[in-house]
PDB file of N, CA and C in Angstrom:
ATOM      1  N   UNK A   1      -9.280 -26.613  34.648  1.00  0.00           N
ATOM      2  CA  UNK A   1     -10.220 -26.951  33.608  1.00  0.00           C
ATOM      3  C   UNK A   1     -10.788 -25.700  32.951  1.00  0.00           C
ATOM      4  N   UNK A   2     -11.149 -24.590  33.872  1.00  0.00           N
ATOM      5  CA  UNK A   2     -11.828 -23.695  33.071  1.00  0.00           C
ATOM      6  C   UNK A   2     -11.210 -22.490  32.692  1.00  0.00           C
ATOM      7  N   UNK A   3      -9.702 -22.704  33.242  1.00  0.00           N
ATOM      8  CA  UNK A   3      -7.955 -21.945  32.415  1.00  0.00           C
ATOM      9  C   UNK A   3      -8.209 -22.852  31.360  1.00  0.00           C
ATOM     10  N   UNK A   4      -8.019 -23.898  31.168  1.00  0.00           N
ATOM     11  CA  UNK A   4      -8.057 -24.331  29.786  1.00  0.00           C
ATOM     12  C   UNK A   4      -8.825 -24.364  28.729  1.00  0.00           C
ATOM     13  N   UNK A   5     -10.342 -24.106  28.799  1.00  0.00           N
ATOM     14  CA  UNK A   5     -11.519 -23.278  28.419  1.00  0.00           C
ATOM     15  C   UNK A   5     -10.910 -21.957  27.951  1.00  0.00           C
ATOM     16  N   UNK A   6     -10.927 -21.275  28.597  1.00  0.00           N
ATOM     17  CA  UNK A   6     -10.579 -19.557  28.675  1.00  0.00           C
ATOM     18  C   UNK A   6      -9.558 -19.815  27.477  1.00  0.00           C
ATOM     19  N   UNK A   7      -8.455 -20.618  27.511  1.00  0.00           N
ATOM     20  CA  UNK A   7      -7.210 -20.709  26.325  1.00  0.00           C
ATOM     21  C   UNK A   7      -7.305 -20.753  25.289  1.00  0.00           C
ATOM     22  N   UNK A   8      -8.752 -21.988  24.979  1.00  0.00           N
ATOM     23  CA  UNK A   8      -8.817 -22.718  23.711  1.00  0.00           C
ATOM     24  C   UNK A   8      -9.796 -21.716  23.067  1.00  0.00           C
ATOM     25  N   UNK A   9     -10.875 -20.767  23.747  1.00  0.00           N
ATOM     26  CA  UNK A   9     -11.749 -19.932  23.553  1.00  0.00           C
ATOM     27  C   UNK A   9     -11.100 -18.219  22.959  1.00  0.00           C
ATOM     28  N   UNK A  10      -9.903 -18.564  23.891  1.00  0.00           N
ATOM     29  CA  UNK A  10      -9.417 -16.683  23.447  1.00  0.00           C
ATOM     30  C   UNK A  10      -8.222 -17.537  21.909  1.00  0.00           C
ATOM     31  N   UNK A  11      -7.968 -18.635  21.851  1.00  0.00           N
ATOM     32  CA  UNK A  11      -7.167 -18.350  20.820  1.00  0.00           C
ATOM     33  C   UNK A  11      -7.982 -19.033  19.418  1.00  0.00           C
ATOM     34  N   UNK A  12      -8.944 -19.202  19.582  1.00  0.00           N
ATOM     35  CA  UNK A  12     -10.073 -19.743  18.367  1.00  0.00           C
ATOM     36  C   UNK A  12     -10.752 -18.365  17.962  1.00  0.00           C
ATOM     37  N   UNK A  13     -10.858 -17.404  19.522  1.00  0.00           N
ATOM     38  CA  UNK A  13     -11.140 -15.857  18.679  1.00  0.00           C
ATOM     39  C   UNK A  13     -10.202 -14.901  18.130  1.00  0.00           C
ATOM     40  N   UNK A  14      -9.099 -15.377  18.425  1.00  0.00           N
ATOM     41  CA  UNK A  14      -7.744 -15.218  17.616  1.00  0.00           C
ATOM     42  C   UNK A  14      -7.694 -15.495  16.126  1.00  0.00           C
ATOM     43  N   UNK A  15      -7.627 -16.860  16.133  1.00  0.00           N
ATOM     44  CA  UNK A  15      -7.490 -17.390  14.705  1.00  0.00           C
ATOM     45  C   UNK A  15      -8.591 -16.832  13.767  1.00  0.00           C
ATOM     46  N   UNK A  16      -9.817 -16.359  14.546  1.00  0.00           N
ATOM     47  CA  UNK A  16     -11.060 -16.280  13.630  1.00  0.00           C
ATOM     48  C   UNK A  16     -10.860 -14.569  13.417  1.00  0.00           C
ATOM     49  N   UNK A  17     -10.097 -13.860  13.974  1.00  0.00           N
ATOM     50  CA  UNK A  17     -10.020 -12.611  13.540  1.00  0.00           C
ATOM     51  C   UNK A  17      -8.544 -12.482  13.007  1.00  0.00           C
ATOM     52  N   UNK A  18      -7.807 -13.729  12.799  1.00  0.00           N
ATOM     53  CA  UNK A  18      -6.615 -13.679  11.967  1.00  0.00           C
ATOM     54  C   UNK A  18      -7.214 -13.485  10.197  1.00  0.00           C
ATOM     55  N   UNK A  19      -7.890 -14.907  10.366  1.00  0.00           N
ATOM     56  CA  UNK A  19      -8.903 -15.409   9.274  1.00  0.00           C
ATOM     57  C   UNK A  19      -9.496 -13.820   8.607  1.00  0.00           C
ATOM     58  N   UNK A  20     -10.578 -12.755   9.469  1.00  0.00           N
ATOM     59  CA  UNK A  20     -11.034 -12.236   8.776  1.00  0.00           C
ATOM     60  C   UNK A  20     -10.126 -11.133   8.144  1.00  0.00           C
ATOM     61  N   UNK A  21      -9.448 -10.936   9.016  1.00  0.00           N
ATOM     62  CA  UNK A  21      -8.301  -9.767   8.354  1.00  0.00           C
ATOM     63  C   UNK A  21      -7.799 -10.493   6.792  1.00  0.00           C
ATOM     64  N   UNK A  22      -7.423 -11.661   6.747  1.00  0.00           N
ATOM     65  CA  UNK A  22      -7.023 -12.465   5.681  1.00  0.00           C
ATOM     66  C   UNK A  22      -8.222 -12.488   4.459  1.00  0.00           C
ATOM     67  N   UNK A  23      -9.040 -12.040   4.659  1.00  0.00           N
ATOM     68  CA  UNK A  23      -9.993 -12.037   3.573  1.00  0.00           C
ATOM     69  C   UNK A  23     -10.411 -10.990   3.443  1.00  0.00           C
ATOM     70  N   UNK A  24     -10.611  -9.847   4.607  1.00  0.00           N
ATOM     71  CA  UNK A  24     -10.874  -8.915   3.830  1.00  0.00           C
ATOM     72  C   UNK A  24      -9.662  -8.048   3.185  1.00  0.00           C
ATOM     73  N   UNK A  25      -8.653  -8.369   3.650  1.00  0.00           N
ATOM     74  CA  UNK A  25      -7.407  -7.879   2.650  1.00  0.00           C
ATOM     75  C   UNK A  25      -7.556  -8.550   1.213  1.00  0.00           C
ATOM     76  N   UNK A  26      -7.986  -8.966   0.639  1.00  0.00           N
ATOM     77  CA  UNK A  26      -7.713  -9.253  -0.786  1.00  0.00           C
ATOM     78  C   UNK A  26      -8.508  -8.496  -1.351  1.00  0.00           C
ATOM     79  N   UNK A  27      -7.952  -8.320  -2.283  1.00  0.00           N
ATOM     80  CA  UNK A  27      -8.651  -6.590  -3.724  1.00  0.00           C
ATOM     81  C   UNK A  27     -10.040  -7.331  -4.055  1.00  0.00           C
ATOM     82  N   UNK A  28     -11.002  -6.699  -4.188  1.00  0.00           N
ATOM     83  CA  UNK A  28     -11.962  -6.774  -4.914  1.00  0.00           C
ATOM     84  C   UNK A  28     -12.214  -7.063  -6.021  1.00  0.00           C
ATOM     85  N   UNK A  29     -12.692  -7.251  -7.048  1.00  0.00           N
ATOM     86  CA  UNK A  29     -12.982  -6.817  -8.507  1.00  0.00           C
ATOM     87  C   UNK A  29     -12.873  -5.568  -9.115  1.00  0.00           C
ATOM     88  N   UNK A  30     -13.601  -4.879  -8.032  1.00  0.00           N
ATOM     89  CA  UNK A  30     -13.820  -3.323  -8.767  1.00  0.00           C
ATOM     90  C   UNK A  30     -12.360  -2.626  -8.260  1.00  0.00           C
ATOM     91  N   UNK A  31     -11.958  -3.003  -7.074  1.00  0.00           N
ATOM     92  CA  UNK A  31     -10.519  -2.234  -6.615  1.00  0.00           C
ATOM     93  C   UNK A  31      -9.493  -2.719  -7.569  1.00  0.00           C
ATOM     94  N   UNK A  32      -9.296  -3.787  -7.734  1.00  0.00           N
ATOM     95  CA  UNK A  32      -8.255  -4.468  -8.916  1.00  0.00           C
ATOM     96  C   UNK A  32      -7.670  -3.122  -9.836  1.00  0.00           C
ATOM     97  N   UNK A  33      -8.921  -2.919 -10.506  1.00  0.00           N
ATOM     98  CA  UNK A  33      -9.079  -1.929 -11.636  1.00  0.00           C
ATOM     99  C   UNK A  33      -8.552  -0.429 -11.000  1.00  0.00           C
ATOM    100  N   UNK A  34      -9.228  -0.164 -10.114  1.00  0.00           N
ATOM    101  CA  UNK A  34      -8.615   1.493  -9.641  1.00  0.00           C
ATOM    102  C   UNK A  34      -6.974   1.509  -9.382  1.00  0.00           C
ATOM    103  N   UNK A  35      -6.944   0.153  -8.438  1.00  0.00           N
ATOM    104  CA  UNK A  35      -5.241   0.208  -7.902  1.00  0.00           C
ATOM    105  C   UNK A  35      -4.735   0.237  -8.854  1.00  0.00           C
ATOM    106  N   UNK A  36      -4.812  -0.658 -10.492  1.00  0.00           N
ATOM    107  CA  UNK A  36      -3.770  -0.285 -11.096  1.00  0.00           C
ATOM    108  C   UNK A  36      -3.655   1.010 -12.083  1.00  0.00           C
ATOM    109  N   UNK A  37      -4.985   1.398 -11.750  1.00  0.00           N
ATOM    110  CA  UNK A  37      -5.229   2.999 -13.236  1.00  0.00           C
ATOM    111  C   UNK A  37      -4.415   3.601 -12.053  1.00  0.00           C
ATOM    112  N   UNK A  38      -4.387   3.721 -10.378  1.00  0.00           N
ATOM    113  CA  UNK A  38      -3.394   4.499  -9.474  1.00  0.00           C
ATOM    114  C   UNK A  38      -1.696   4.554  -9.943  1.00  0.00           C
ATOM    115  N   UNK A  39      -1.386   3.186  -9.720  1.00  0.00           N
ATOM    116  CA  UNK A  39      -0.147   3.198  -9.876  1.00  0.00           C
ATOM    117  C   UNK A  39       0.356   3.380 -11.317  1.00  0.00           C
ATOM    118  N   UNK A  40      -0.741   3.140 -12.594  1.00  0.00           N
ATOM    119  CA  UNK A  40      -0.306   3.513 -13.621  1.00  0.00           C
ATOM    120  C   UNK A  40       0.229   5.348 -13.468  1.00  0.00           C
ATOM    121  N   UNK A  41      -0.602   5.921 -12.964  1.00  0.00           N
ATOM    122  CA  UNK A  41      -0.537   7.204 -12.839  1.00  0.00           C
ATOM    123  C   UNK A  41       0.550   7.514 -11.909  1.00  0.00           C
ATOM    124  N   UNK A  42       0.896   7.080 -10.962  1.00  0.00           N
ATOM    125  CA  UNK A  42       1.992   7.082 -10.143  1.00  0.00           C
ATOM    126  C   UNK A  42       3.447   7.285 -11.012  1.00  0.00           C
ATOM    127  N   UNK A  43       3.388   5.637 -11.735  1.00  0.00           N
ATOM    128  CA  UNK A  43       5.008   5.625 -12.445  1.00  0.00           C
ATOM    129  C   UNK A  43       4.912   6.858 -13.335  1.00  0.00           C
ATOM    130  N   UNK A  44       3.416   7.009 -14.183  1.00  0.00           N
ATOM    131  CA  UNK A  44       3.994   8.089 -14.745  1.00  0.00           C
ATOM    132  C   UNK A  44       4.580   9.651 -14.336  1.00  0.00           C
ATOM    133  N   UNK A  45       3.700   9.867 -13.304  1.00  0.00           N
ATOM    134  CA  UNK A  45       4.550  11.049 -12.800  1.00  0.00           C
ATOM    135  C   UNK A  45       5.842  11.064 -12.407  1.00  0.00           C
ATOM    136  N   UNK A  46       6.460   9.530 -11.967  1.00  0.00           N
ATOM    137  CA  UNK A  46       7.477  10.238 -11.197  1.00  0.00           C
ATOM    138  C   UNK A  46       8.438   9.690 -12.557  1.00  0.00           C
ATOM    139  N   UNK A  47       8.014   9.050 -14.141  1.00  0.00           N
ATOM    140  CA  UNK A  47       8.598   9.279 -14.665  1.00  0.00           C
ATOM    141  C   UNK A  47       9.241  10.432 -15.314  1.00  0.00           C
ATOM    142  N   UNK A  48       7.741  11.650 -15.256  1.00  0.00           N
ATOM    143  CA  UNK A  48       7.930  13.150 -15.868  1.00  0.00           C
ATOM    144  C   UNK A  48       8.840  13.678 -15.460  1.00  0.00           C
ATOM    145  N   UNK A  49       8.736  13.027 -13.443  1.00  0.00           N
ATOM    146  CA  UNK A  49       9.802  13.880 -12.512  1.00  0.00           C
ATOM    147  C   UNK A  49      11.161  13.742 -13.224  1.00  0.00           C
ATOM    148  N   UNK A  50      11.553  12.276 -13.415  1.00  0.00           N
ATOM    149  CA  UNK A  50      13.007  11.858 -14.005  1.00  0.00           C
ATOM    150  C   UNK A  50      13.537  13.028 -14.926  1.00  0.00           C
ATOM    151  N   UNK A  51      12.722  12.240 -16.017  1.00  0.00           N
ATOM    152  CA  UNK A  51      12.946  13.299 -17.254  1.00  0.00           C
ATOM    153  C   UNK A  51      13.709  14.409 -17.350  1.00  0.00           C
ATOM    154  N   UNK A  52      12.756  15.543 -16.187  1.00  0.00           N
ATOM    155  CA  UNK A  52      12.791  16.927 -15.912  1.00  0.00           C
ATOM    156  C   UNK A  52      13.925  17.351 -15.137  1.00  0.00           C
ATOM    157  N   UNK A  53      14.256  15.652 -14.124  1.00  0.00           N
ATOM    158  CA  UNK A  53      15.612  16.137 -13.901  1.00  0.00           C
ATOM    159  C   UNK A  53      16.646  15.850 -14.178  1.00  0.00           C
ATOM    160  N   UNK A  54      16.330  15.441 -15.314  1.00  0.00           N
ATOM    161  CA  UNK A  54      17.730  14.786 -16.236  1.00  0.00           C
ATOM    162  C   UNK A  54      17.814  16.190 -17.016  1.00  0.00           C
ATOM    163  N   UNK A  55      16.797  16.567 -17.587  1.00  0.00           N
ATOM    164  CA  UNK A  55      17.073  17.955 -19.200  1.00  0.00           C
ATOM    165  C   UNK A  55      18.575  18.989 -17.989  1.00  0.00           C
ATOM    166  N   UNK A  56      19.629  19.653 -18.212  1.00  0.00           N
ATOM    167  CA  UNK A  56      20.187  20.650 -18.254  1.00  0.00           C
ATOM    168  C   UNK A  56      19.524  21.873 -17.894  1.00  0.00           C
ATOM    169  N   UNK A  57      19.554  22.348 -16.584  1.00  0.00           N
ATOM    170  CA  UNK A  57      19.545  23.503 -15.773  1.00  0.00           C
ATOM    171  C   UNK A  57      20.318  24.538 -16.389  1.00  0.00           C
ATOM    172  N   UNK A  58      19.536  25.594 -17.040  1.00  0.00           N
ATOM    173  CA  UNK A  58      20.419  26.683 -17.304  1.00  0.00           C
ATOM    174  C   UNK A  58      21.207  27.386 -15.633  1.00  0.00           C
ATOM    175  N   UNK A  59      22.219  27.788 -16.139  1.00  0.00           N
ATOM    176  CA  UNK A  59      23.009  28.537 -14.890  1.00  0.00           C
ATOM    177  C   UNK A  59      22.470  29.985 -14.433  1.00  0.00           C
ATOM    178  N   UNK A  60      21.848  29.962 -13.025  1.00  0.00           N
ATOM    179  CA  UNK A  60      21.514  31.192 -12.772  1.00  0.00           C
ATOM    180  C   UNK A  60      22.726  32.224 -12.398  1.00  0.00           C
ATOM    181  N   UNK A  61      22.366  33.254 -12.704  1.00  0.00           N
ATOM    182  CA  UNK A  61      23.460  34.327 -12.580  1.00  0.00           C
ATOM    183  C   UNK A  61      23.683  34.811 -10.786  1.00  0.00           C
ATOM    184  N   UNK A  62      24.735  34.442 -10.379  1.00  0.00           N
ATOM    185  CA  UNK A  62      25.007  34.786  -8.708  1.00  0.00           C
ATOM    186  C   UNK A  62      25.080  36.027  -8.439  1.00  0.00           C
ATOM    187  N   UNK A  63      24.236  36.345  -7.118  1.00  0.00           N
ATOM    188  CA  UNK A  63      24.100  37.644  -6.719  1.00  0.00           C
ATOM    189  C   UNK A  63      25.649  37.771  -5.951  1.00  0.00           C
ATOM    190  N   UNK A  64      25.945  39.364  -5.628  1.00  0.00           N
ATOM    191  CA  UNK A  64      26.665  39.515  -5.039  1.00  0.00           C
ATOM    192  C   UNK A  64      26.596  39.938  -3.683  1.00  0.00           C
TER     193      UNK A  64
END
């Protein structure tokens, strides 16, 4: 009887700290806005990166 107590008790404090993880993971209002000015800034850099390595590498001259 009081194994089965102990069960229903540890997995209701389970579910209830499944629960809070589940809510406090969702974006905010104010985070909404930062995450995407982030990743705006993100694609653009690693678009510059592209770019830069697409243009033609002049040939350096080999030492001997």
């Amino acid at each position: 009887m009081l194994n089965e107590q102990y069960v229903r008790a540890a997995q209701r404090d389970r579910e209830r700290e499944i629960r809070k993880r589940i809510r406090d993971r969702r974006p905010q209002p104010s985070q909404l806005h930062q995450r995407s000015v982030r990743r705006a800034i993100g694609r653009s850099i690693v678009q510059i990166g592209f770019r830069i390595a697409a243009e033609p590498q002049p040939r350096l001259a080999r030492s001997r």
